[in-house]
PDB file of N, CA and C in Angstrom:
ATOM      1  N   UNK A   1      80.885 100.430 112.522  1.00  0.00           N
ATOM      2  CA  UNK A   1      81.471  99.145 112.172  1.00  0.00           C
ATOM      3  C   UNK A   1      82.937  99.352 111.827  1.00  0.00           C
ATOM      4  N   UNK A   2      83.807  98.572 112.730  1.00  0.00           N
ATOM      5  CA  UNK A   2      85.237  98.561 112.102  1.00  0.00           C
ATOM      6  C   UNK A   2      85.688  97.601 111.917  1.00  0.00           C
ATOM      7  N   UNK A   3      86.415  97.109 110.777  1.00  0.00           N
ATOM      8  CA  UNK A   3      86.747  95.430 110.255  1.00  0.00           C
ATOM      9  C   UNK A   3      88.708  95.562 110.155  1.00  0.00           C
ATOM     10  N   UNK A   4      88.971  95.061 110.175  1.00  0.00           N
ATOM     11  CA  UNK A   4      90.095  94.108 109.855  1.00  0.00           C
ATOM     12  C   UNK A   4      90.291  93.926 108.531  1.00  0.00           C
ATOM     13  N   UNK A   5      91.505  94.337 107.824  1.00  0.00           N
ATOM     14  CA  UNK A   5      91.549  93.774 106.444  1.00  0.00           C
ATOM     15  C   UNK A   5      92.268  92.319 106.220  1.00  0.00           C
ATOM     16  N   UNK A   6      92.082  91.406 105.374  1.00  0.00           N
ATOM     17  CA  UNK A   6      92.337  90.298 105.675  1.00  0.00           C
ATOM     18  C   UNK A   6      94.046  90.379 105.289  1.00  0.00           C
ATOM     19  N   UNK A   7      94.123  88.722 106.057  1.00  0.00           N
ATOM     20  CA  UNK A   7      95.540  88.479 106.097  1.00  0.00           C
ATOM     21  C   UNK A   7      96.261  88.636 104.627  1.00  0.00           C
ATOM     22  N   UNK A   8      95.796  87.674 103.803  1.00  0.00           N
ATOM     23  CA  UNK A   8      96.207  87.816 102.269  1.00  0.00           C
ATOM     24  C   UNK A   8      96.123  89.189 101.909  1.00  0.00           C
ATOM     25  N   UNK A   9      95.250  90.289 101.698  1.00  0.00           N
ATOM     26  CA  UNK A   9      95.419  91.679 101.587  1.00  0.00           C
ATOM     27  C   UNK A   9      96.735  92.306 102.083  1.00  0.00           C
ATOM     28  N   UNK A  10      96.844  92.048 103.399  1.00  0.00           N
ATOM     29  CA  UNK A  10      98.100  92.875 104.080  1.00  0.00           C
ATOM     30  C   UNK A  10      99.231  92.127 103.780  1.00  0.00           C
ATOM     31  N   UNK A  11      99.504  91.033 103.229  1.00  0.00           N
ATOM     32  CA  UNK A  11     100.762  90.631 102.673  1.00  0.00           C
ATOM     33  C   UNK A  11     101.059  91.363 101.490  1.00  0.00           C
ATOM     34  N   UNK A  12      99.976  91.473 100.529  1.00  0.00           N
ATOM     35  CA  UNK A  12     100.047  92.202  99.295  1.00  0.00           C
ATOM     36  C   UNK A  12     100.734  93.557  99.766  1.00  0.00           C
ATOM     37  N   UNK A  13     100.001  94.472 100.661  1.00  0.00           N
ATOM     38  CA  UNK A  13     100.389  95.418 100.766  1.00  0.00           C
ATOM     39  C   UNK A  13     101.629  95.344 101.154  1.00  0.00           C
ATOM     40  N   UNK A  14     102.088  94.643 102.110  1.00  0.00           N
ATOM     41  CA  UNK A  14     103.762  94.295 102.848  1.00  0.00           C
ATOM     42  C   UNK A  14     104.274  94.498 101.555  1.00  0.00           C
ATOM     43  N   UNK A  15     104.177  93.652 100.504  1.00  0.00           N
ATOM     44  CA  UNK A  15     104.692  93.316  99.144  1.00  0.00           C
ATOM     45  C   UNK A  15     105.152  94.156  98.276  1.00  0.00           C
ATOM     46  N   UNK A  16     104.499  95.283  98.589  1.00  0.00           N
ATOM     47  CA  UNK A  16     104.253  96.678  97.455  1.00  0.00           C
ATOM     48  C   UNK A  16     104.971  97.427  97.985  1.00  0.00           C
ATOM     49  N   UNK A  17     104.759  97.483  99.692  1.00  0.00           N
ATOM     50  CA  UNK A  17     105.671  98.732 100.294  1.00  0.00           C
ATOM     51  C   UNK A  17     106.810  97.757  99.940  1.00  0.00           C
ATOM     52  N   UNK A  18     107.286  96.911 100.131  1.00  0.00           N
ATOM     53  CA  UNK A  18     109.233  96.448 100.157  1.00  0.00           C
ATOM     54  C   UNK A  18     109.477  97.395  98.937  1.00  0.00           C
ATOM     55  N   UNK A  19     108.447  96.665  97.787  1.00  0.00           N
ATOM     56  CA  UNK A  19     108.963  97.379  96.071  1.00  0.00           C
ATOM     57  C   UNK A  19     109.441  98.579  96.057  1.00  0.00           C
ATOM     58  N   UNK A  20     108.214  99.167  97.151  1.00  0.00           N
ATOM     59  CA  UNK A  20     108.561 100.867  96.625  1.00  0.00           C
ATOM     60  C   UNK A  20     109.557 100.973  97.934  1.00  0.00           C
ATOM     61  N   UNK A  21     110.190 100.288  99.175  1.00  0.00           N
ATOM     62  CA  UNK A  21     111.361 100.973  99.551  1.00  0.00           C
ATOM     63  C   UNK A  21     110.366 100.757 100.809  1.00  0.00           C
ATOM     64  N   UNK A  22     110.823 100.314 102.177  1.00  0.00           N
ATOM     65  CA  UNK A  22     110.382 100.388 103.173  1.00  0.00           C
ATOM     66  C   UNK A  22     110.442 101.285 104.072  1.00  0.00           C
ATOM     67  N   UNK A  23     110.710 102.652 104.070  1.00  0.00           N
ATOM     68  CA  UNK A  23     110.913 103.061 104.483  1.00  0.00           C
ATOM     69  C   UNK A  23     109.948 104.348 104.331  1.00  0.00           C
ATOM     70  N   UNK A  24     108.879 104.058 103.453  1.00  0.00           N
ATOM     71  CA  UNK A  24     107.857 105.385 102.612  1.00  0.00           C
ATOM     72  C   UNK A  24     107.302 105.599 103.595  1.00  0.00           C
ATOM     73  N   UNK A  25     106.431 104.801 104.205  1.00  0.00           N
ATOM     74  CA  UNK A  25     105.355 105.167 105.269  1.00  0.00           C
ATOM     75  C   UNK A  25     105.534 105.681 106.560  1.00  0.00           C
ATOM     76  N   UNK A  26     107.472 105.459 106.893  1.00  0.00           N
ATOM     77  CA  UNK A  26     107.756 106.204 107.688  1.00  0.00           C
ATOM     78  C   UNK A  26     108.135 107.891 107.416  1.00  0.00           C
ATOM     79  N   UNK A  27     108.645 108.112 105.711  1.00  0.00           N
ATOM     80  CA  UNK A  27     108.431 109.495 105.256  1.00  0.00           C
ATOM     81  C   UNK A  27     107.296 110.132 105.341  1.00  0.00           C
ATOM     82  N   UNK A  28     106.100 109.109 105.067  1.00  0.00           N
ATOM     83  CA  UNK A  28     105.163 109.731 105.130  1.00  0.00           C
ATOM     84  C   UNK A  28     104.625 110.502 106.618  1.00  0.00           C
ATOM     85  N   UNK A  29     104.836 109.369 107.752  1.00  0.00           N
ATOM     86  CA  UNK A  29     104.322 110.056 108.631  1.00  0.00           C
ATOM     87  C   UNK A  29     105.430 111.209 109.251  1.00  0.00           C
ATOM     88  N   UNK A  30     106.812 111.540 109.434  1.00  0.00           N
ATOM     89  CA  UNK A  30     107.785 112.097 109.089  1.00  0.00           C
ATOM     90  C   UNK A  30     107.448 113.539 109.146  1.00  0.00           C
ATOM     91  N   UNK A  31     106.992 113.452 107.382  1.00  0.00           N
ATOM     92  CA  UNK A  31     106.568 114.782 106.705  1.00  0.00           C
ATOM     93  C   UNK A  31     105.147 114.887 106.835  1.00  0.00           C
ATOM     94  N   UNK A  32     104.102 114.437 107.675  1.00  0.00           N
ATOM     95  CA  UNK A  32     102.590 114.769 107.942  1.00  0.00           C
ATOM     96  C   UNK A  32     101.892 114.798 106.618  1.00  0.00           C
ATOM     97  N   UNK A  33     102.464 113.751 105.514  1.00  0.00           N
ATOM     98  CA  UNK A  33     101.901 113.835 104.302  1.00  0.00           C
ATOM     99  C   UNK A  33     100.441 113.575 104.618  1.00  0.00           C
ATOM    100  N   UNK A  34      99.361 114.675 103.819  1.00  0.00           N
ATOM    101  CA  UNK A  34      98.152 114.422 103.772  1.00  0.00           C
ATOM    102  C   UNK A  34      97.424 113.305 102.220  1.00  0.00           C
ATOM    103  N   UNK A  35      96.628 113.042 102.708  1.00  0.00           N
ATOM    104  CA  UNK A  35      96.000 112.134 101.606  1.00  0.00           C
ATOM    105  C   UNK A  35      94.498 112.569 100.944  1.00  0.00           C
ATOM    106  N   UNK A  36      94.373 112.394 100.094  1.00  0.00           N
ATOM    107  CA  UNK A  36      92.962 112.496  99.624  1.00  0.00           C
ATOM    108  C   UNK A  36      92.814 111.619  98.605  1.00  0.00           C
ATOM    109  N   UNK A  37      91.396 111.230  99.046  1.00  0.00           N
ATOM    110  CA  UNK A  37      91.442 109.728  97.829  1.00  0.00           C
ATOM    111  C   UNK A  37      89.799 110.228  97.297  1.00  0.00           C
ATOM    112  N   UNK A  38      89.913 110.284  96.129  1.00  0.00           N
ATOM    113  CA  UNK A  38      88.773 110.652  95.316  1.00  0.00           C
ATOM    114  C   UNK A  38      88.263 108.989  94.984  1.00  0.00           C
ATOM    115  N   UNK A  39      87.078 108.703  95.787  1.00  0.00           N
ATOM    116  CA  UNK A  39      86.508 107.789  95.874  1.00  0.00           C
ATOM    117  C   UNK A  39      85.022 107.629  94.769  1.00  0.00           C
ATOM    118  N   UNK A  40      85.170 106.126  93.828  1.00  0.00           N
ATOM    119  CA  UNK A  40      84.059 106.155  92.463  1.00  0.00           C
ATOM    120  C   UNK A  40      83.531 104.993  93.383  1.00  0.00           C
ATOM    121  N   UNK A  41      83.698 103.848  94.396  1.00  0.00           N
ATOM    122  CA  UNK A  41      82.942 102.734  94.135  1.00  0.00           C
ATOM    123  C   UNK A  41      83.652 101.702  93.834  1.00  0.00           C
ATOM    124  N   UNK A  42      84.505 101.993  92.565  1.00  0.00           N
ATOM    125  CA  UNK A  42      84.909 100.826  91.612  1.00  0.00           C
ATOM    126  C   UNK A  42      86.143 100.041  92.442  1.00  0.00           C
ATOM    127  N   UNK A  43      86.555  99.440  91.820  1.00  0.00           N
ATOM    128  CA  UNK A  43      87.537  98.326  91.980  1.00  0.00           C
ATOM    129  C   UNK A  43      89.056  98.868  92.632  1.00  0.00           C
ATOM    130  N   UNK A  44      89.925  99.715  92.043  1.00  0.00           N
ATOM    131  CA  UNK A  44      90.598 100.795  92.286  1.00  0.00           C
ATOM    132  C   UNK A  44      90.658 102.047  93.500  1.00  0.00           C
ATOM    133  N   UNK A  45      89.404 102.709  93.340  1.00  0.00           N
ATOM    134  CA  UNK A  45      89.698 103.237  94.425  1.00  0.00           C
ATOM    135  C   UNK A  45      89.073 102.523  95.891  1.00  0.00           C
ATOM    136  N   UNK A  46      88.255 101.251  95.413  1.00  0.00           N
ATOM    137  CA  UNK A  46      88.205 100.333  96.886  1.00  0.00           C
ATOM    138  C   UNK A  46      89.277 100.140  97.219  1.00  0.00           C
ATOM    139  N   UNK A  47      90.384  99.148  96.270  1.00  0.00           N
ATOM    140  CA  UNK A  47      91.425  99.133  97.622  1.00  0.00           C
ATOM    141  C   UNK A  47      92.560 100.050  97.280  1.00  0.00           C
ATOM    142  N   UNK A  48      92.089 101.316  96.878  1.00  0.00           N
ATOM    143  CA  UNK A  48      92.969 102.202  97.193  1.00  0.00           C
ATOM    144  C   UNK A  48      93.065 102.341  98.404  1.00  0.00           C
ATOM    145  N   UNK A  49      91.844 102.799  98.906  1.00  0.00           N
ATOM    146  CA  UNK A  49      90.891 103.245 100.244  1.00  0.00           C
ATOM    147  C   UNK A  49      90.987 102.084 101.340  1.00  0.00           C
ATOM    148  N   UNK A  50      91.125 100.692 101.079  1.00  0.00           N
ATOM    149  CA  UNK A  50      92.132  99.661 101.655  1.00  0.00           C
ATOM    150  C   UNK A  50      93.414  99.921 102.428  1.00  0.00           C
ATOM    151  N   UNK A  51      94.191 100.202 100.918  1.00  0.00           N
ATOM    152  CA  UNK A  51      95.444 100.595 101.240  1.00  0.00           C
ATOM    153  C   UNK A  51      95.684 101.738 102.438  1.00  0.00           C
ATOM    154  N   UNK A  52      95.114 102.740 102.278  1.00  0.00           N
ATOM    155  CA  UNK A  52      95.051 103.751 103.194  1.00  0.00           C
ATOM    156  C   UNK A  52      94.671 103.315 104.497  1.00  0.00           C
ATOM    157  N   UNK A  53      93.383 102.492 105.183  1.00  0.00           N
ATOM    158  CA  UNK A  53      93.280 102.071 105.948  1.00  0.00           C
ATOM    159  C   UNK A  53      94.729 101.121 106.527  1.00  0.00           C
ATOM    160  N   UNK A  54      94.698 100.361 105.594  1.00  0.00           N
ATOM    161  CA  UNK A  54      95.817  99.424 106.013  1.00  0.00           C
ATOM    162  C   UNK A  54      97.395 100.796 106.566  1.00  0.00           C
ATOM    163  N   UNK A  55      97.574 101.649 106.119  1.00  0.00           N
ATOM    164  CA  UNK A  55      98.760 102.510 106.286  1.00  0.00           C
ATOM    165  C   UNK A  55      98.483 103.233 107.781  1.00  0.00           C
ATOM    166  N   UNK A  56      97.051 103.720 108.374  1.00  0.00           N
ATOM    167  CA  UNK A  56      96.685 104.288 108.718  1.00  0.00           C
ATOM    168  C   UNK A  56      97.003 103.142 110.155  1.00  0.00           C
ATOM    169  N   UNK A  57      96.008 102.398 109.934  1.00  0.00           N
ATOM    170  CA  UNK A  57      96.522 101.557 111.203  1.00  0.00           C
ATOM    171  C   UNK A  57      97.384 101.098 111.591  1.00  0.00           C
ATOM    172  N   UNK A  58      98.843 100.406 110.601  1.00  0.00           N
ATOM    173  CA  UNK A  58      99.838 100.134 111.080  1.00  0.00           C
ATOM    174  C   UNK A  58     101.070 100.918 110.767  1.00  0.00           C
ATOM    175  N   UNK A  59     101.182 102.028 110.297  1.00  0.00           N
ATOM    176  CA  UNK A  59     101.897 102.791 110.668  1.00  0.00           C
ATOM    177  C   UNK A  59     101.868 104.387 110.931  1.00  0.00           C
ATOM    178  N   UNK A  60     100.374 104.553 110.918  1.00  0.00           N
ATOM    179  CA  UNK A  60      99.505 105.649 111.883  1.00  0.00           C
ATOM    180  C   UNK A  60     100.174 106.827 111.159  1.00  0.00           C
ATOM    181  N   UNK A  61      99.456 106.661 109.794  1.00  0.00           N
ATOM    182  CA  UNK A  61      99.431 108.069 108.493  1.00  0.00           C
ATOM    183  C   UNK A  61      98.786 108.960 109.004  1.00  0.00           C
ATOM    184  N   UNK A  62      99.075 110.042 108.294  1.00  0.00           N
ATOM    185  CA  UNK A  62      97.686 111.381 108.836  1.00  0.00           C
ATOM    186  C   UNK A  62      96.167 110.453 108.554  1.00  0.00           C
ATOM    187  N   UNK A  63      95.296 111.296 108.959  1.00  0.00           N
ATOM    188  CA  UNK A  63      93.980 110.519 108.512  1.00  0.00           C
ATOM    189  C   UNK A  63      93.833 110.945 107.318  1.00  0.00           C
ATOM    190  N   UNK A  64      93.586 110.004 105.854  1.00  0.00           N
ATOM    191  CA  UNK A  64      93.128 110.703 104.515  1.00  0.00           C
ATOM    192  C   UNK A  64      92.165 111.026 104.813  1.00  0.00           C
ATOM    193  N   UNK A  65      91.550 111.890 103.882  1.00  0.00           N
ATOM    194  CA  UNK A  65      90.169 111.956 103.636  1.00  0.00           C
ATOM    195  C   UNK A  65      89.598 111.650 102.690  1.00  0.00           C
ATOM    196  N   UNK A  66      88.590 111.385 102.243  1.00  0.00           N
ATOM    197  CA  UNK A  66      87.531 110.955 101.257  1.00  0.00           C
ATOM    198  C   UNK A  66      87.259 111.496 100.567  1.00  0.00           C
ATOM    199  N   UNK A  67      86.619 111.996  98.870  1.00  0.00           N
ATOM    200  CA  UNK A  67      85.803 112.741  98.505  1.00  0.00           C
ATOM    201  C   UNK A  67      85.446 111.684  97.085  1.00  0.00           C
ATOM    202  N   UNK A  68      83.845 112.033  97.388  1.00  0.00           N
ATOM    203  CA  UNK A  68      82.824 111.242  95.971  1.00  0.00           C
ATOM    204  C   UNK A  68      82.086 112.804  95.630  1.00  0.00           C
ATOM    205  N   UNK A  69      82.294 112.727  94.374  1.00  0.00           N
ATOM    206  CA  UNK A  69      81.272 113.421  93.438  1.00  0.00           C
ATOM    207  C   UNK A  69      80.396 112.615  93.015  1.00  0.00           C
ATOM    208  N   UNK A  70      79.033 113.139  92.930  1.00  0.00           N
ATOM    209  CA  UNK A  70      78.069 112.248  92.302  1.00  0.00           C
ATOM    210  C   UNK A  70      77.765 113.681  91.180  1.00  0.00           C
ATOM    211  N   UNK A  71      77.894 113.168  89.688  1.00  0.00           N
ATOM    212  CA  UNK A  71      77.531 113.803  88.384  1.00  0.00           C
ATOM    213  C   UNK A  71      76.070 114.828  88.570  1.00  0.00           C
ATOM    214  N   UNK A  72      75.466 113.658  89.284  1.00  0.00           N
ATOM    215  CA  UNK A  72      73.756 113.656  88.674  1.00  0.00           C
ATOM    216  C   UNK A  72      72.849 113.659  87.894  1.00  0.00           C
ATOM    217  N   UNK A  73      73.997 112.548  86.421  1.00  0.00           N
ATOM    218  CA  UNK A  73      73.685 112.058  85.238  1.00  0.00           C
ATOM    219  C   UNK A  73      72.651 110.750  85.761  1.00  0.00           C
ATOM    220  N   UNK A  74      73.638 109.846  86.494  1.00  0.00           N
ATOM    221  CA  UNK A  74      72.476 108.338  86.052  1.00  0.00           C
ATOM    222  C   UNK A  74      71.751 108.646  87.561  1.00  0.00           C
ATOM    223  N   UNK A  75      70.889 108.071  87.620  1.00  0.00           N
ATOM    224  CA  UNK A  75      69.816 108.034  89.211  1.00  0.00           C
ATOM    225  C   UNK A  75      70.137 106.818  89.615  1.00  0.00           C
ATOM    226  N   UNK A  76      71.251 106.994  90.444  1.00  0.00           N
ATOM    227  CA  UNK A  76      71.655 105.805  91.435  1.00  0.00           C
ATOM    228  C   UNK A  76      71.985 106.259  92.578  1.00  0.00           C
ATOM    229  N   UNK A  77      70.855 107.312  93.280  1.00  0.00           N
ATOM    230  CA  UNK A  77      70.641 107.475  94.660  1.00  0.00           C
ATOM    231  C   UNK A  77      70.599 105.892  95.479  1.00  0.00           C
ATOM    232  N   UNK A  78      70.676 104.595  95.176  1.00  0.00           N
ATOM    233  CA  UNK A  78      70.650 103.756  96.330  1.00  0.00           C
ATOM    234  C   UNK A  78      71.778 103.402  96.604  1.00  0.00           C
ATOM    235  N   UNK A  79      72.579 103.181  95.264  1.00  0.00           N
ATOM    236  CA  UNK A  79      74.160 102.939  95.083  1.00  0.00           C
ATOM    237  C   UNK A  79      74.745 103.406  95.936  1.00  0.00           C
ATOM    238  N   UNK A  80      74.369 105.413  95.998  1.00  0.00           N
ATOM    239  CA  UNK A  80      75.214 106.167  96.597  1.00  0.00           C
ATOM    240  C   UNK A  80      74.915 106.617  98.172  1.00  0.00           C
ATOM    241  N   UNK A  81      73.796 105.942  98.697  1.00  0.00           N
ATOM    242  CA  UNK A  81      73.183 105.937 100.074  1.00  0.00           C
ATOM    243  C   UNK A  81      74.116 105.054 100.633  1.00  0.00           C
ATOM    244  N   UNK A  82      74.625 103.794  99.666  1.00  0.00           N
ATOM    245  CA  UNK A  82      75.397 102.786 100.673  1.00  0.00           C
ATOM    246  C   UNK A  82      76.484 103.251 100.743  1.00  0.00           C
ATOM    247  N   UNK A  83      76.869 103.377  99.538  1.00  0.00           N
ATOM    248  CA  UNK A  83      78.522 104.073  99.367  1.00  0.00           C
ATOM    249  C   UNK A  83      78.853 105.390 100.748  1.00  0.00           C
ATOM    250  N   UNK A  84      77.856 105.888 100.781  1.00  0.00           N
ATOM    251  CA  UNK A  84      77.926 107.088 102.115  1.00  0.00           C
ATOM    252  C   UNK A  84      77.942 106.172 103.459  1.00  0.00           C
ATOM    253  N   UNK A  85      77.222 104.819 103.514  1.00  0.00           N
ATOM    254  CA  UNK A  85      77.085 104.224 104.975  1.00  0.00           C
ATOM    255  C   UNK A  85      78.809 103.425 104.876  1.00  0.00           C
ATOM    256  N   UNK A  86      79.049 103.090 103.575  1.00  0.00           N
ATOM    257  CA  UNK A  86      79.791 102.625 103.433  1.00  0.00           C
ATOM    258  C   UNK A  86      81.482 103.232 103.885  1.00  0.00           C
ATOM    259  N   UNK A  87      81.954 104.249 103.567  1.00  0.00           N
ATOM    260  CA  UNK A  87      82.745 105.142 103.740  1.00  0.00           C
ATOM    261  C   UNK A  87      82.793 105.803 105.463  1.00  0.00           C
ATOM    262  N   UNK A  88      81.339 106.287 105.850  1.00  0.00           N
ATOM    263  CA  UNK A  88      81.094 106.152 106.954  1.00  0.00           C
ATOM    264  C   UNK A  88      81.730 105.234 108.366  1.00  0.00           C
ATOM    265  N   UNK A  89      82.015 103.803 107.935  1.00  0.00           N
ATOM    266  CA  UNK A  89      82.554 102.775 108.362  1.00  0.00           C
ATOM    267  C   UNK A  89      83.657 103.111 108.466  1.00  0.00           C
ATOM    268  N   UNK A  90      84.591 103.403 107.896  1.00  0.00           N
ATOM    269  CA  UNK A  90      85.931 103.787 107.771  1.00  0.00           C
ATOM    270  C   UNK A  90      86.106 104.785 108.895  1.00  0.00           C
ATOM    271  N   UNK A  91      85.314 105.438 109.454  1.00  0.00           N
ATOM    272  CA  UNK A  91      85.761 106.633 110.365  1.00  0.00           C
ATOM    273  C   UNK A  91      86.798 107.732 109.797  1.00  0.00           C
ATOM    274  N   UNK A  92      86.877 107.769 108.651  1.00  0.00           N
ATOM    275  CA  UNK A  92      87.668 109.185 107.709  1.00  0.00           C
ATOM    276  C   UNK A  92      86.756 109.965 107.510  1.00  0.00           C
ATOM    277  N   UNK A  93      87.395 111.304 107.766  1.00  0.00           N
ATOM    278  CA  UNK A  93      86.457 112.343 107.298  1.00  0.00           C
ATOM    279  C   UNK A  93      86.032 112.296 105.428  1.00  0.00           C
ATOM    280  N   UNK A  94      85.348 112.603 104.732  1.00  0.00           N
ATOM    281  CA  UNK A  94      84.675 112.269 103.948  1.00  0.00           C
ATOM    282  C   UNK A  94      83.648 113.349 103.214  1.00  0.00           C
ATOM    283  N   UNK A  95      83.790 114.085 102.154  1.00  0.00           N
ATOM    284  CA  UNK A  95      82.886 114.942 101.412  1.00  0.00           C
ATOM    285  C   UNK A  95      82.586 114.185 100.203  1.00  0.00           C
ATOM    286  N   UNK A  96      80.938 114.258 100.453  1.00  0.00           N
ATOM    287  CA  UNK A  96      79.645 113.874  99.425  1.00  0.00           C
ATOM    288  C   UNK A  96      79.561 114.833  98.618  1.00  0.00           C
ATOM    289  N   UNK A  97      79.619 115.389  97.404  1.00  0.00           N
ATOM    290  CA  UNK A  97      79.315 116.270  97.182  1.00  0.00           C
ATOM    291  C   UNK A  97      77.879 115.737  95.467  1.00  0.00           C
ATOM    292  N   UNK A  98      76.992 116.370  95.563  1.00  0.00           N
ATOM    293  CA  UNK A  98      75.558 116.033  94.446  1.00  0.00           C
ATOM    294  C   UNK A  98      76.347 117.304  93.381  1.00  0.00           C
ATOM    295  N   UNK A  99      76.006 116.945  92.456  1.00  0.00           N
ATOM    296  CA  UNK A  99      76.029 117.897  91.532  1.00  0.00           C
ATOM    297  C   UNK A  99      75.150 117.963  90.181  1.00  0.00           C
ATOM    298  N   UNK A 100      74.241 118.802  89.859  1.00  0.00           N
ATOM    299  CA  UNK A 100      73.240 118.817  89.260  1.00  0.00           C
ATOM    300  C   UNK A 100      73.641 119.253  88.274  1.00  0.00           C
ATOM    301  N   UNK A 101      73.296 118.880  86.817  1.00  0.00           N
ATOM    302  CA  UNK A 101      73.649 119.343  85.797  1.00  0.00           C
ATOM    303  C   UNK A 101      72.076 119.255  84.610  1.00  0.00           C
ATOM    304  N   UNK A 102      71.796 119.999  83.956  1.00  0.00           N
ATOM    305  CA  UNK A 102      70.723 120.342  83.197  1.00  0.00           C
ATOM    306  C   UNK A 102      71.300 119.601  82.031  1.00  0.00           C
ATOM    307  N   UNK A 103      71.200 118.420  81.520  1.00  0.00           N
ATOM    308  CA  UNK A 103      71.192 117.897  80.119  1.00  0.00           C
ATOM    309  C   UNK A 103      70.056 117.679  79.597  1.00  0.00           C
ATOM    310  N   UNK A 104      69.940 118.132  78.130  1.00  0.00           N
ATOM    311  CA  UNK A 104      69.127 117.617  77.602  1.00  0.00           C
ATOM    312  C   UNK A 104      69.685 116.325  76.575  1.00  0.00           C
ATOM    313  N   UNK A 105      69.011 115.206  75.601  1.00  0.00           N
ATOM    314  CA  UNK A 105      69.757 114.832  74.379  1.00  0.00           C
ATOM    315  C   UNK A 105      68.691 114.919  73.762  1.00  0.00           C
TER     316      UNK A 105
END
């Protein structure tokens, strides 16, 4: 699945690059800046991970990549099944990584 970010989104972003200087995303691709976006789910790094898409397609950034840690404190294996189909979508490479930890309280 590949979507389109909406019109109102990509004005925002237009908006942000002027602030920071129009000319970043051409440094970026320039200097082959790499990206990595440590991805939770939440609010933040969604449209971080937006943003990146949005950079990626119209002014053709390196590809970021992805990475989610899962704790393996709370049991929200369904959360994180979508979040994997989810990310998936994006066509970025992408590391899942589980991590088991022995707590007792």
């Amino acid at each position: 699945m590949n979507f389109d970010i909406p019109v109102s989104i990509s004005a925002h972003f237009e908006s942000m690059l002027k602030r920071m200087g129009n000319n970043l995303p051409n440094h970026w691709v320039s200097n082959k800046t790499k990206f990595l976006l440590s991805y939770s789910g939440g609010k933040d790094s969604s449209i971080l991970l937006l943003f990146l898409k949005y950079l990626k397609d119209k002014y053709k950034i390196e590809t970021p990549h992805l990475f989610y840690l899962s704790h393996g404190i709370r049991e929200i294996e369904k959360e994180e099944s979508e979040m994997q189909i989810y990310l998936e979508n994006f066509g970025f490479p992408f590391s899942f990584v589980k991590k088991k930890f022995q707590i007792s309280l």
